[in-house]
C-alpha atoms as a PDB file:
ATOM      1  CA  UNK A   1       7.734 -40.592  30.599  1.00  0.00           C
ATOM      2  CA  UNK A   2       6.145 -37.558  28.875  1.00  0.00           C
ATOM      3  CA  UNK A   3       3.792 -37.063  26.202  1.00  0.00           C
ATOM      4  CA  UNK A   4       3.361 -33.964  23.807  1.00  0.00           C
ATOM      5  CA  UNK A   5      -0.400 -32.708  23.043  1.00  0.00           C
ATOM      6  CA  UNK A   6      -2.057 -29.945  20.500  1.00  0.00           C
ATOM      7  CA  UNK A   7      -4.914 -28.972  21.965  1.00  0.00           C
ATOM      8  CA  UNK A   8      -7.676 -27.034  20.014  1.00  0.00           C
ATOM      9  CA  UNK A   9     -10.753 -26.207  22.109  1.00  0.00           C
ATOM     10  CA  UNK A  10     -13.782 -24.053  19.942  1.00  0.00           C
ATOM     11  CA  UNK A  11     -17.161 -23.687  21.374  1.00  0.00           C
ATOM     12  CA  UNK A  12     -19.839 -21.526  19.081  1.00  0.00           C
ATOM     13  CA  UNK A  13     -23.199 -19.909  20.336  1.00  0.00           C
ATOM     14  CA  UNK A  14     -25.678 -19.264  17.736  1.00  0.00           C
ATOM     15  CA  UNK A  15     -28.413 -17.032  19.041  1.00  0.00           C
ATOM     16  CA  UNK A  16     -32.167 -16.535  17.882  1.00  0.00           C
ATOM     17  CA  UNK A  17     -31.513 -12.620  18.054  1.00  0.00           C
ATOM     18  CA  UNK A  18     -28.776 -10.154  18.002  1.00  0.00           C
ATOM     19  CA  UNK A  19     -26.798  -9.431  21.259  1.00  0.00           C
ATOM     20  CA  UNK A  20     -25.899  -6.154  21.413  1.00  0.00           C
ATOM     21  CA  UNK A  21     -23.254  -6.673  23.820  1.00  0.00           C
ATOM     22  CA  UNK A  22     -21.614  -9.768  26.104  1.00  0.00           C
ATOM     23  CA  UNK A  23     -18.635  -9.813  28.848  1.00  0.00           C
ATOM     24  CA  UNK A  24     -17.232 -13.776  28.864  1.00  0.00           C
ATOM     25  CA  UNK A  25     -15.487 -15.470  31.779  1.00  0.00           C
ATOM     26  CA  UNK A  26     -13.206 -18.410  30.315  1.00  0.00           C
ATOM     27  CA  UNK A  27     -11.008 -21.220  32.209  1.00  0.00           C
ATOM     28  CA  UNK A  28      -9.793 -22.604  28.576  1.00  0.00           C
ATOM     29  CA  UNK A  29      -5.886 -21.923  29.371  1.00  0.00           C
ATOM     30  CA  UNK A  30      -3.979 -25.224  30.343  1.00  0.00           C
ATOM     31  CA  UNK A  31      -2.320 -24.635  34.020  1.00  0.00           C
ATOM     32  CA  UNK A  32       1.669 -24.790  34.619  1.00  0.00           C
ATOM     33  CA  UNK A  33       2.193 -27.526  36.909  1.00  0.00           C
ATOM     34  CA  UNK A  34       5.168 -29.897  38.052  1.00  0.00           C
ATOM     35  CA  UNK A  35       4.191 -32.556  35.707  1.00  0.00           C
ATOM     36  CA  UNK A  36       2.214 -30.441  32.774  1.00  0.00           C
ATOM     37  CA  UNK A  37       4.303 -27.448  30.812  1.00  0.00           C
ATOM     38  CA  UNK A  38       2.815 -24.953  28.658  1.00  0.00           C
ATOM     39  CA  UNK A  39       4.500 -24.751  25.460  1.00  0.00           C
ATOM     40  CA  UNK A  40       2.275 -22.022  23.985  1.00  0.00           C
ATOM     41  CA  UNK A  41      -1.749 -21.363  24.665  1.00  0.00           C
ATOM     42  CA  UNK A  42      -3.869 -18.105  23.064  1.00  0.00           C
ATOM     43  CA  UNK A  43      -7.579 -17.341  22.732  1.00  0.00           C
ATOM     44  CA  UNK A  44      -9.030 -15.903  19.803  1.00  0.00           C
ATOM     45  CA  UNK A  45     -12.826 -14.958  19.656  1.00  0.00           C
ATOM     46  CA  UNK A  46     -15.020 -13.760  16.817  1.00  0.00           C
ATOM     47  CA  UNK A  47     -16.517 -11.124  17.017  1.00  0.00           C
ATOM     48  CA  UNK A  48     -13.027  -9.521  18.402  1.00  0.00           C
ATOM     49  CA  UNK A  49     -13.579  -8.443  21.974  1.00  0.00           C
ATOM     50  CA  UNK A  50     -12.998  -4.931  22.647  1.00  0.00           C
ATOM     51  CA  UNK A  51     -11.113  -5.366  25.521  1.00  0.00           C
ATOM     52  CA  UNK A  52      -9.701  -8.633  27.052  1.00  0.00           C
ATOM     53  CA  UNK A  53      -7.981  -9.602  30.543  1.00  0.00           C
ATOM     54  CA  UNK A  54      -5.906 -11.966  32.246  1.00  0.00           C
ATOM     55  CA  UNK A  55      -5.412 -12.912  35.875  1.00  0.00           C
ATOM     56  CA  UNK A  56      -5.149 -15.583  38.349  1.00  0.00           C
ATOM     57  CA  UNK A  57      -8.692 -16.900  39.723  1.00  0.00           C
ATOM     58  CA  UNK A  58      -9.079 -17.912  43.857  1.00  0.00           C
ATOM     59  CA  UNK A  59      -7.782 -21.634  43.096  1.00  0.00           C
ATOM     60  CA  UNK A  60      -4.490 -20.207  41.232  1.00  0.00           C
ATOM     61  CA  UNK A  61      -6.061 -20.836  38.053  1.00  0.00           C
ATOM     62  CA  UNK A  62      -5.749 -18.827  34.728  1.00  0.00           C
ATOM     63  CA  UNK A  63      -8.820 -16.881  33.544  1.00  0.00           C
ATOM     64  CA  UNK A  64      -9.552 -14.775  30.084  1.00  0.00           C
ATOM     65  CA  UNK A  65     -12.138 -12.333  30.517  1.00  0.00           C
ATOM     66  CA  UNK A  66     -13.510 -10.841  27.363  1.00  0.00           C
ATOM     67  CA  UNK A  67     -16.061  -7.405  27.158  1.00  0.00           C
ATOM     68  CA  UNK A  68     -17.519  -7.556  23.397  1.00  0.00           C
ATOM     69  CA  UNK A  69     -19.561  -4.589  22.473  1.00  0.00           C
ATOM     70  CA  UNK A  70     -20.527  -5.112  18.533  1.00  0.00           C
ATOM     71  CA  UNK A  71     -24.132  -6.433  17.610  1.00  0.00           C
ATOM     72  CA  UNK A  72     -23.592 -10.541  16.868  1.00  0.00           C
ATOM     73  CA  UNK A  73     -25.323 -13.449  16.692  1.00  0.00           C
ATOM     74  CA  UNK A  74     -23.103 -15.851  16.952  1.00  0.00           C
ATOM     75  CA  UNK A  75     -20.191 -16.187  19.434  1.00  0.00           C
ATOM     76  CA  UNK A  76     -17.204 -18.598  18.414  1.00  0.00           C
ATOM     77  CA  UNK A  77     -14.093 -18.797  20.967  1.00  0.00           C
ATOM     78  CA  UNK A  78     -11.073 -21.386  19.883  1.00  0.00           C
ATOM     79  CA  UNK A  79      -8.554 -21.832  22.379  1.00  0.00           C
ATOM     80  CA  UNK A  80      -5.309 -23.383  21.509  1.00  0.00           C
ATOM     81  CA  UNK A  81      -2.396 -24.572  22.767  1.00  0.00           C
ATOM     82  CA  UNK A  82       0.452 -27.198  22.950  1.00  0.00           C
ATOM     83  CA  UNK A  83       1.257 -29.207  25.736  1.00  0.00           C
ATOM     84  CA  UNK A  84       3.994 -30.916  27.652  1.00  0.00           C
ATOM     85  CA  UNK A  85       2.251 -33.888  30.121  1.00  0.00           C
ATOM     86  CA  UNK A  86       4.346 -36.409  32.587  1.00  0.00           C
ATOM     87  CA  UNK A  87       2.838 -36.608  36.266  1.00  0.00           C
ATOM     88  CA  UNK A  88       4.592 -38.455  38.677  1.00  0.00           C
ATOM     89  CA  UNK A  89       3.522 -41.593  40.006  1.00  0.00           C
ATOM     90  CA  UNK A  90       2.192 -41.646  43.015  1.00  0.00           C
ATOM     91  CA  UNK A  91       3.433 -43.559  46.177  1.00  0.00           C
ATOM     92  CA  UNK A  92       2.845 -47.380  46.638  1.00  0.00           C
ATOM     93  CA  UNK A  93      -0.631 -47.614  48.384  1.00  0.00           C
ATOM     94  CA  UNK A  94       0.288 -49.549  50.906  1.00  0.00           C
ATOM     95  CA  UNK A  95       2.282 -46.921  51.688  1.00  0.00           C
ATOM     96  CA  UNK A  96       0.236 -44.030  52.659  1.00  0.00           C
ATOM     97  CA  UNK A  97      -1.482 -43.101  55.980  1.00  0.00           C
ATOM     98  CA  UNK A  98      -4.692 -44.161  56.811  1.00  0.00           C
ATOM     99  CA  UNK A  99      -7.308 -42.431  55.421  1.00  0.00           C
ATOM    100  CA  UNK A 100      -8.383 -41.489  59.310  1.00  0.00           C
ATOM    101  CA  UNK A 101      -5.079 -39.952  60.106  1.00  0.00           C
ATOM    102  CA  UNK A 102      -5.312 -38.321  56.713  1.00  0.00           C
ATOM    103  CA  UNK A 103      -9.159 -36.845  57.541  1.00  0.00           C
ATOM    104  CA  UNK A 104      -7.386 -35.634  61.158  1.00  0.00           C
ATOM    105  CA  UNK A 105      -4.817 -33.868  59.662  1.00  0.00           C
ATOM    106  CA  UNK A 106      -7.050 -31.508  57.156  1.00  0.00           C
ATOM    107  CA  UNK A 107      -7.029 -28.146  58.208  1.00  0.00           C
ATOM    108  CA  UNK A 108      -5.022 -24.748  56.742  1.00  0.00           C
ATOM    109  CA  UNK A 109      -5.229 -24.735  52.920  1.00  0.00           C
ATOM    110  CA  UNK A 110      -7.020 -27.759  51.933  1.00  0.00           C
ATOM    111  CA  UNK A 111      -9.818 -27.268  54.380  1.00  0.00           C
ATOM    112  CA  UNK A 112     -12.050 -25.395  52.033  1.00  0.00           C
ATOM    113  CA  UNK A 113     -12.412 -28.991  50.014  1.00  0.00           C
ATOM    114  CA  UNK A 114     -14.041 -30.487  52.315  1.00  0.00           C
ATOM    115  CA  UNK A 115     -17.855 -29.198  53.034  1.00  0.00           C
ATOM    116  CA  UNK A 116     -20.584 -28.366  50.645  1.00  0.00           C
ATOM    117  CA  UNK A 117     -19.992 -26.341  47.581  1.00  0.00           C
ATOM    118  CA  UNK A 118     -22.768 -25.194  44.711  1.00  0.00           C
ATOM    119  CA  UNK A 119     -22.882 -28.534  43.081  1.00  0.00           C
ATOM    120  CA  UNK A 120     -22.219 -30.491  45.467  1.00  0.00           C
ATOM    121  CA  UNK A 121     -23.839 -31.826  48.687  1.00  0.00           C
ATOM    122  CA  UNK A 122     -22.641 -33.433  51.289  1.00  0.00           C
ATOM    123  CA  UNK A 123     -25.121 -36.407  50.069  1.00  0.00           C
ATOM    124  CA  UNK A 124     -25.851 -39.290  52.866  1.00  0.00           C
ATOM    125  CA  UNK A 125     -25.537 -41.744  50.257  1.00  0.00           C
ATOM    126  CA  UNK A 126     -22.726 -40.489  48.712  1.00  0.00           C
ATOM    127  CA  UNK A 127     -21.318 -40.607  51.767  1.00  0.00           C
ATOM    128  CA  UNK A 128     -22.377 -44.495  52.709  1.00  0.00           C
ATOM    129  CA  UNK A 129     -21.271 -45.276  48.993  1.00  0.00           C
ATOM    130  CA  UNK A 130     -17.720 -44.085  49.662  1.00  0.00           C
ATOM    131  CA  UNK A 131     -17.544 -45.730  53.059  1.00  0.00           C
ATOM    132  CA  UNK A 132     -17.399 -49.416  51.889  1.00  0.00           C
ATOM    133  CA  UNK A 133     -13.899 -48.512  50.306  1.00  0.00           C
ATOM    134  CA  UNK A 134     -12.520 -47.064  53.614  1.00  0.00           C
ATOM    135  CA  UNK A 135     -12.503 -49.992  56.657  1.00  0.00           C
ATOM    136  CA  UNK A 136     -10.850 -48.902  59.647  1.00  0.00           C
ATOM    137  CA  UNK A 137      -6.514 -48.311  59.012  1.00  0.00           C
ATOM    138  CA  UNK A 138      -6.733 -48.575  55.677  1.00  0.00           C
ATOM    139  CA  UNK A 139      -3.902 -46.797  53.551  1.00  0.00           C
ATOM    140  CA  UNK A 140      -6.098 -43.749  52.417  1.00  0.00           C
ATOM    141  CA  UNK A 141      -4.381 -44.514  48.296  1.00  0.00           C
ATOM    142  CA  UNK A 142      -5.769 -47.952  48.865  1.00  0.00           C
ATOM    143  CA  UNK A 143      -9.158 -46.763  49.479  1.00  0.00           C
ATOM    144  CA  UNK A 144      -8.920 -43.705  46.980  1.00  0.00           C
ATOM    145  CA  UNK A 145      -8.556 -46.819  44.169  1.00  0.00           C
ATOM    146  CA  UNK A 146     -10.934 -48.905  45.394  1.00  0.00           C
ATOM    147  CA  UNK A 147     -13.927 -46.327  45.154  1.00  0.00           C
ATOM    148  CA  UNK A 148     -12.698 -44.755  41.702  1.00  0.00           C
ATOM    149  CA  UNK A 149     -12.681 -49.160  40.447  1.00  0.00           C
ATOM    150  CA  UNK A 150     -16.488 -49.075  42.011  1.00  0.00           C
ATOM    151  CA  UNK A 151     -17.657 -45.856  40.460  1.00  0.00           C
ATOM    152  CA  UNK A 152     -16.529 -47.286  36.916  1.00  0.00           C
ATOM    153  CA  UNK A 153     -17.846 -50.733  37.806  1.00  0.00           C
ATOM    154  CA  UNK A 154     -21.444 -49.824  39.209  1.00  0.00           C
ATOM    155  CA  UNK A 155     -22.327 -46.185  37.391  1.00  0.00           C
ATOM    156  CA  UNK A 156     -23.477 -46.162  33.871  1.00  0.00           C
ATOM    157  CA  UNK A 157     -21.292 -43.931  30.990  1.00  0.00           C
ATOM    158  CA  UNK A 158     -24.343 -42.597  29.315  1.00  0.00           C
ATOM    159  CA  UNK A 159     -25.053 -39.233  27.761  1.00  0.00           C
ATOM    160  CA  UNK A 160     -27.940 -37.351  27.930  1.00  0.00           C
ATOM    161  CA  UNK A 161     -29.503 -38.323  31.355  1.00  0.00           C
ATOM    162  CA  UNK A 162     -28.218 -35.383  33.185  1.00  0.00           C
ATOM    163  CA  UNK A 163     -27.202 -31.999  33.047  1.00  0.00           C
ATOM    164  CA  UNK A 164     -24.574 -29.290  34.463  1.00  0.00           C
ATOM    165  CA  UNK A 165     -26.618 -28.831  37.799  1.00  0.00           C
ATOM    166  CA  UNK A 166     -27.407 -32.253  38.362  1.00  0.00           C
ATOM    167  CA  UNK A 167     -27.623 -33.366  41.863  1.00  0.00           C
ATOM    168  CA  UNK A 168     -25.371 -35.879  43.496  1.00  0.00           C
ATOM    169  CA  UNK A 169     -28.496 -37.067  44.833  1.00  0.00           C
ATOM    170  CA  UNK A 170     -29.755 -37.957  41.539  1.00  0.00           C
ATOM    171  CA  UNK A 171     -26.649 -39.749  40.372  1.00  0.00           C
ATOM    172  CA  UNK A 172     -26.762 -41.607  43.007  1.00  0.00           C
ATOM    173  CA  UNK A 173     -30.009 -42.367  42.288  1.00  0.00           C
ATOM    174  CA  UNK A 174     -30.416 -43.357  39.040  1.00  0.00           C
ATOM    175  CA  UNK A 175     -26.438 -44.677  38.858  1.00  0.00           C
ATOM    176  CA  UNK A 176     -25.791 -43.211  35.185  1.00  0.00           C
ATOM    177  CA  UNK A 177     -24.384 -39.492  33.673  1.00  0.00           C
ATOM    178  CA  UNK A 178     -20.878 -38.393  32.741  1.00  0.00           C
ATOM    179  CA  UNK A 179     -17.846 -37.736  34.086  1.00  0.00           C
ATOM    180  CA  UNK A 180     -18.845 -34.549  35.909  1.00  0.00           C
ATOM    181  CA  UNK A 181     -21.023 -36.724  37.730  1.00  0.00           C
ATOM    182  CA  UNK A 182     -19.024 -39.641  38.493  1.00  0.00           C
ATOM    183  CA  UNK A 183     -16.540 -36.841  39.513  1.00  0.00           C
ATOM    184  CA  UNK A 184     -19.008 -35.082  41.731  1.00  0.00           C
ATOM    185  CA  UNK A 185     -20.369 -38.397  43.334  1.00  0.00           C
ATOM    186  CA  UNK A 186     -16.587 -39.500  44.343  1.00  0.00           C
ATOM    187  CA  UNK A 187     -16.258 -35.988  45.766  1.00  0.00           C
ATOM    188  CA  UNK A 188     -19.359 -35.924  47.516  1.00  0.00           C
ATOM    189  CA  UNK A 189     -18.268 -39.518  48.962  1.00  0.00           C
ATOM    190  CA  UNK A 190     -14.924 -38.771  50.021  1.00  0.00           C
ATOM    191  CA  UNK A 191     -15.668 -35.116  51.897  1.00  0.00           C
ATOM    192  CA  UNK A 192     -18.415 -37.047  53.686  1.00  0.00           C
ATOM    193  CA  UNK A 193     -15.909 -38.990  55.703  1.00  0.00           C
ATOM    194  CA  UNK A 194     -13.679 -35.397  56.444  1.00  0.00           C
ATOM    195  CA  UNK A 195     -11.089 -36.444  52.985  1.00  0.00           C
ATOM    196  CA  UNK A 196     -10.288 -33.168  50.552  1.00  0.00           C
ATOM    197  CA  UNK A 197     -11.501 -33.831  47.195  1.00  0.00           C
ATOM    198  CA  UNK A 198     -11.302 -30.996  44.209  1.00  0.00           C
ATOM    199  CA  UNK A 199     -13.033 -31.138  40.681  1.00  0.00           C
ATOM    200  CA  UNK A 200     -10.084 -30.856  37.988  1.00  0.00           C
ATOM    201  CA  UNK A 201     -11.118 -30.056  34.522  1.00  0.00           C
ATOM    202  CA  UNK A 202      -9.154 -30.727  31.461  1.00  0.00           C
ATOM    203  CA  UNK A 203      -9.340 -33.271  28.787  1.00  0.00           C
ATOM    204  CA  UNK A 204      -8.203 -36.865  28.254  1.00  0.00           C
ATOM    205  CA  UNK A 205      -6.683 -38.335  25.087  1.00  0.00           C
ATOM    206  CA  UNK A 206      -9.512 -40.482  23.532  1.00  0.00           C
ATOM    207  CA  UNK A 207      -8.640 -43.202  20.607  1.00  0.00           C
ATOM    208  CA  UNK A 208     -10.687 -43.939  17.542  1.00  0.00           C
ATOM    209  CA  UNK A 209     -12.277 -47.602  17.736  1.00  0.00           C
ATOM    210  CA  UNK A 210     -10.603 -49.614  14.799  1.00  0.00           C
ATOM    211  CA  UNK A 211     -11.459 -49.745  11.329  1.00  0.00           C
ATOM    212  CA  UNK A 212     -13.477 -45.706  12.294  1.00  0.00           C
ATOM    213  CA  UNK A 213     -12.224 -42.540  10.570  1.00  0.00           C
ATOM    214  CA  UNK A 214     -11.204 -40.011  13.237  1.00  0.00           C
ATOM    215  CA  UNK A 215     -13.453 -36.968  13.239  1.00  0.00           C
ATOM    216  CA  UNK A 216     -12.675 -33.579  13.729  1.00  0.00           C
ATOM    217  CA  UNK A 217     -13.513 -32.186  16.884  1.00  0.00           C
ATOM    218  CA  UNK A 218     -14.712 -35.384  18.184  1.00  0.00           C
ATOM    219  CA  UNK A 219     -13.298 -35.334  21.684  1.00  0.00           C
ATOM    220  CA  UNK A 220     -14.816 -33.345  24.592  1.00  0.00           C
ATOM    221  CA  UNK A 221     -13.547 -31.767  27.885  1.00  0.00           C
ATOM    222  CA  UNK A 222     -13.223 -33.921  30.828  1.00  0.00           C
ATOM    223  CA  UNK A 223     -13.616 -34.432  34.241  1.00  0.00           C
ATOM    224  CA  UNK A 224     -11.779 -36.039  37.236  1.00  0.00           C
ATOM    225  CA  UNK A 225     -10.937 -35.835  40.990  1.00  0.00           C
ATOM    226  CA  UNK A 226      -7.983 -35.040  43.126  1.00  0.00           C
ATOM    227  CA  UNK A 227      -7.534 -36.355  46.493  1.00  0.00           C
ATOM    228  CA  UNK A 228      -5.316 -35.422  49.497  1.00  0.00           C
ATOM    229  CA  UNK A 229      -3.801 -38.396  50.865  1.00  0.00           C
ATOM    230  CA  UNK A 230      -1.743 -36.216  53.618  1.00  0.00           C
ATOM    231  CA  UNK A 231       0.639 -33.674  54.498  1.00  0.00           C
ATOM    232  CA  UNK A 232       3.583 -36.402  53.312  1.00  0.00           C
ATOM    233  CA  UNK A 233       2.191 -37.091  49.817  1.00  0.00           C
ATOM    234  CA  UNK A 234      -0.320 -34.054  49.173  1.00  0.00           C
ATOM    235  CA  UNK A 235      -2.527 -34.531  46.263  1.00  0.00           C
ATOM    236  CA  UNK A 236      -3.337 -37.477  43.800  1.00  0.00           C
ATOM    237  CA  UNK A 237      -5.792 -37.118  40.577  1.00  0.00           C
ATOM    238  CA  UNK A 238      -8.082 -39.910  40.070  1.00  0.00           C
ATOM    239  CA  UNK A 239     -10.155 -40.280  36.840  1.00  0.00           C
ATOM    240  CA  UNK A 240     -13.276 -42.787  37.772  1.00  0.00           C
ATOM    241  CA  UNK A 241     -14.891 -42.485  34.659  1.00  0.00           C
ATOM    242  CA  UNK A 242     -11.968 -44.266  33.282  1.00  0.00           C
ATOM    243  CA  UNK A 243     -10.896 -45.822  36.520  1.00  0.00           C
ATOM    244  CA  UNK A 244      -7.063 -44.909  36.047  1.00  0.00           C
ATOM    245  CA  UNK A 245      -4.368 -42.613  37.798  1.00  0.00           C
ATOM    246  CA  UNK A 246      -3.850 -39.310  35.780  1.00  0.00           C
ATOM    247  CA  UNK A 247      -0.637 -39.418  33.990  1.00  0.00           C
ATOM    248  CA  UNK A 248       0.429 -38.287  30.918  1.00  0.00           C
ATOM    249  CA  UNK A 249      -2.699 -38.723  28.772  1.00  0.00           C
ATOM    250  CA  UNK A 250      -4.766 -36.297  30.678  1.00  0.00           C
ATOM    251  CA  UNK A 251      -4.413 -32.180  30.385  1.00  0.00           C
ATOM    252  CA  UNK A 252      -5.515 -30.403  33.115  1.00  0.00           C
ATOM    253  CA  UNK A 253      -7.288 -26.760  32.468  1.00  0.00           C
ATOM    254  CA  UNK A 254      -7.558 -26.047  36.548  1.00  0.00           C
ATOM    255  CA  UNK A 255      -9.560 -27.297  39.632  1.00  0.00           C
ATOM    256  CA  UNK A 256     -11.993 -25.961  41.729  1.00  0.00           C
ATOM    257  CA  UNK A 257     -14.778 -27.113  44.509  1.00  0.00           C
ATOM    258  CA  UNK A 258     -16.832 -28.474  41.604  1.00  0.00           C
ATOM    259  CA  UNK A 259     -17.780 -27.574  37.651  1.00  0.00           C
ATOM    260  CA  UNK A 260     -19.392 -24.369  38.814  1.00  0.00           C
ATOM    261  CA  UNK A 261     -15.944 -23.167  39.776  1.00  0.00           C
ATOM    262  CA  UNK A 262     -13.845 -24.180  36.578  1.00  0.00           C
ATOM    263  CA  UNK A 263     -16.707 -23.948  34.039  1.00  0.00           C
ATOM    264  CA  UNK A 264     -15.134 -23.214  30.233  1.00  0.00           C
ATOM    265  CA  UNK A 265     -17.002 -20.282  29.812  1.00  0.00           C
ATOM    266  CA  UNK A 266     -19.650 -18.587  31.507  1.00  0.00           C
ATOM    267  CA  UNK A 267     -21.072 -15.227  30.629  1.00  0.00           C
ATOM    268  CA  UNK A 268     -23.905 -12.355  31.016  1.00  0.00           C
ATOM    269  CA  UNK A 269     -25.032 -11.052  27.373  1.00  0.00           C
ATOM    270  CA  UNK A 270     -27.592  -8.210  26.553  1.00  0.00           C
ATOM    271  CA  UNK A 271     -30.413  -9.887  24.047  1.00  0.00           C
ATOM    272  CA  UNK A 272     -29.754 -12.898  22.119  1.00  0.00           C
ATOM    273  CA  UNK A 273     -33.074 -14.914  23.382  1.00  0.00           C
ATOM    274  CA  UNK A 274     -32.844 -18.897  22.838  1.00  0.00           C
ATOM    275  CA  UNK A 275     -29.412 -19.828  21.297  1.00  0.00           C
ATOM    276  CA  UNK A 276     -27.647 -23.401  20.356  1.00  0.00           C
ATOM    277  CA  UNK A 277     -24.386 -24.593  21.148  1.00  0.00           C
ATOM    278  CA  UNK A 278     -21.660 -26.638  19.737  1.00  0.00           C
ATOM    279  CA  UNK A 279     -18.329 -27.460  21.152  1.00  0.00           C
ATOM    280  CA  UNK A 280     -15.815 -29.315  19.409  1.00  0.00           C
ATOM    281  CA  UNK A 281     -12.595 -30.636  21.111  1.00  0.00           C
ATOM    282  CA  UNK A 282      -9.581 -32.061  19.309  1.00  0.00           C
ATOM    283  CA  UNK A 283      -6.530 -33.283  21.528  1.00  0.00           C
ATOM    284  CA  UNK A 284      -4.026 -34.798  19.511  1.00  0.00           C
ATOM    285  CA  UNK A 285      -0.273 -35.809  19.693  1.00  0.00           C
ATOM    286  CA  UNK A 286       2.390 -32.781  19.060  1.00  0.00           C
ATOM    287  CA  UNK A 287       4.591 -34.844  16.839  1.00  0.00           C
ATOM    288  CA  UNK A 288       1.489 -36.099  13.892  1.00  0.00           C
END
């Protein structure tokens, strides 16, 4: 089964004063993948930049880099694109390794997943979280579901209560934030006990609740994990915000050892003091 999205991602900076000049770093392209096609993606930005670039980032992501020289005071970017979605199920649970033989065998590539990365420590309690889900021989894709159905069932959805360099500690703590969070928690838990985990960024479909008008630019980026359950079946992405197995209603932008690594956009600008920010995300089927 597949599923056709139109993606529109804008984000605007409004600044107290003018910047006279500002070089952007974006991850807002959608990544080609097995089970994700890119039908068509472009960046526009206002002001213009004077001089843009493409490449390929450390994780095989795509990255827009944008130099912008003219006085402004506000910064809009709007990335588009339409989207082709259908990941493969993955592999009965029963019928993957054991999540020790999985932690023995990860070396080479997927190594670099596994230890401390700017958001994200190796937390002890992160760590004694996770291990509840993973008894001794268990399938590893058994445990991976059992911690992502725990995350959703003990940690609170609630917005506001923490921030892009919130510590796992903290989460853990206090038991409530976003998906980043949940994402970075379930990460922290699963590299404690030697298991690669990445961040993937991207965006889920969400639905309007019944009788609601839908609103423009209501929907916002999104968070999840992917796990290595072995050299047989590589790499599975987990969403424990919404306790479910990524499949065709998710879009994935690119992955990375945390947010730091896959943020939207990040930039250095010359003046422009306090500023505000709005994003606005609107994923929506192809076809309406």
């Amino acid at each position: 089964m597949t599923a056709r999205w139109r993606l529109r991602h804008a984000t605007t900076y409004t600044y107290a004063h003018q910047v006279d000049m500002a070089t952007h770093m974006l991850h807002l392209t959608p990544r080609e993948l097995p089970g994700q096609k890119v039908l068509s993606s472009a960046i526009r930005s206002l002001p213009e930049a004077a001089r843009a670039t493409t490449g390929i980032d450390h994780f095989g992501n795509g990255v827009t880099w944008l130099f912008i020289d003219s006085p402004h005071d506000r910064f809009e970017v709007i990335s588009t694109a339409e989207v082709e979605t259908g990941f493969a199920s993955p592999p009965a649970a029963n019928a993957t390794a054991s999540w020790e033989s999985v932690a023995a065998a990860a070396g080479g590539e997927v190594a670099e997943f596994l230890f401390d990365s700017p958001l994200i420590t190796l937390a002890a309690a992160a760590r004694v979280f996770a291990s509840t889900s993973f008894p001794r021989g268990r399938p590893v894709l058994e445990g991976l579901l059992h911690l992502m159905s725990r995350i959703r069932r003990d940690f609170a959805y609630r917005p506001g209560v923490t921030g892009i360099s919130t510590s796992v500690e903290h989460v853990m703590t206090t038991k409530a934030g976003v998906c980043q969070d949940f994402s970075h928690v379930m990460i922290a838990g699963l590299r404690g006990l030697g298991l690669p985990a990445r961040y993937v960024s991207g965006y889920i479909r969400t639905r309007t609740p019944p009788g609601k008008v839908r609103m423009r630019g209501a929907d916002q980026s999104h968070a999840w994990v992917g796990a290595w359950m072995g050299p047989e079946h590589g790499w599975v992405d987990l969403d424990p915000t919404n306790d479910c197995v990524v499949s065709t209603e998710h879009v994935v932008l690119g992955w990375g050892r945390d947010f730091s690594d896959v943020s939207p956009l990040r930039g250095v600008i010359l003046g422009g003091g306090r500023h505000t920010l709005h994003v606005g995300v609107d994923l929506e089927p192809a076809e309406s």
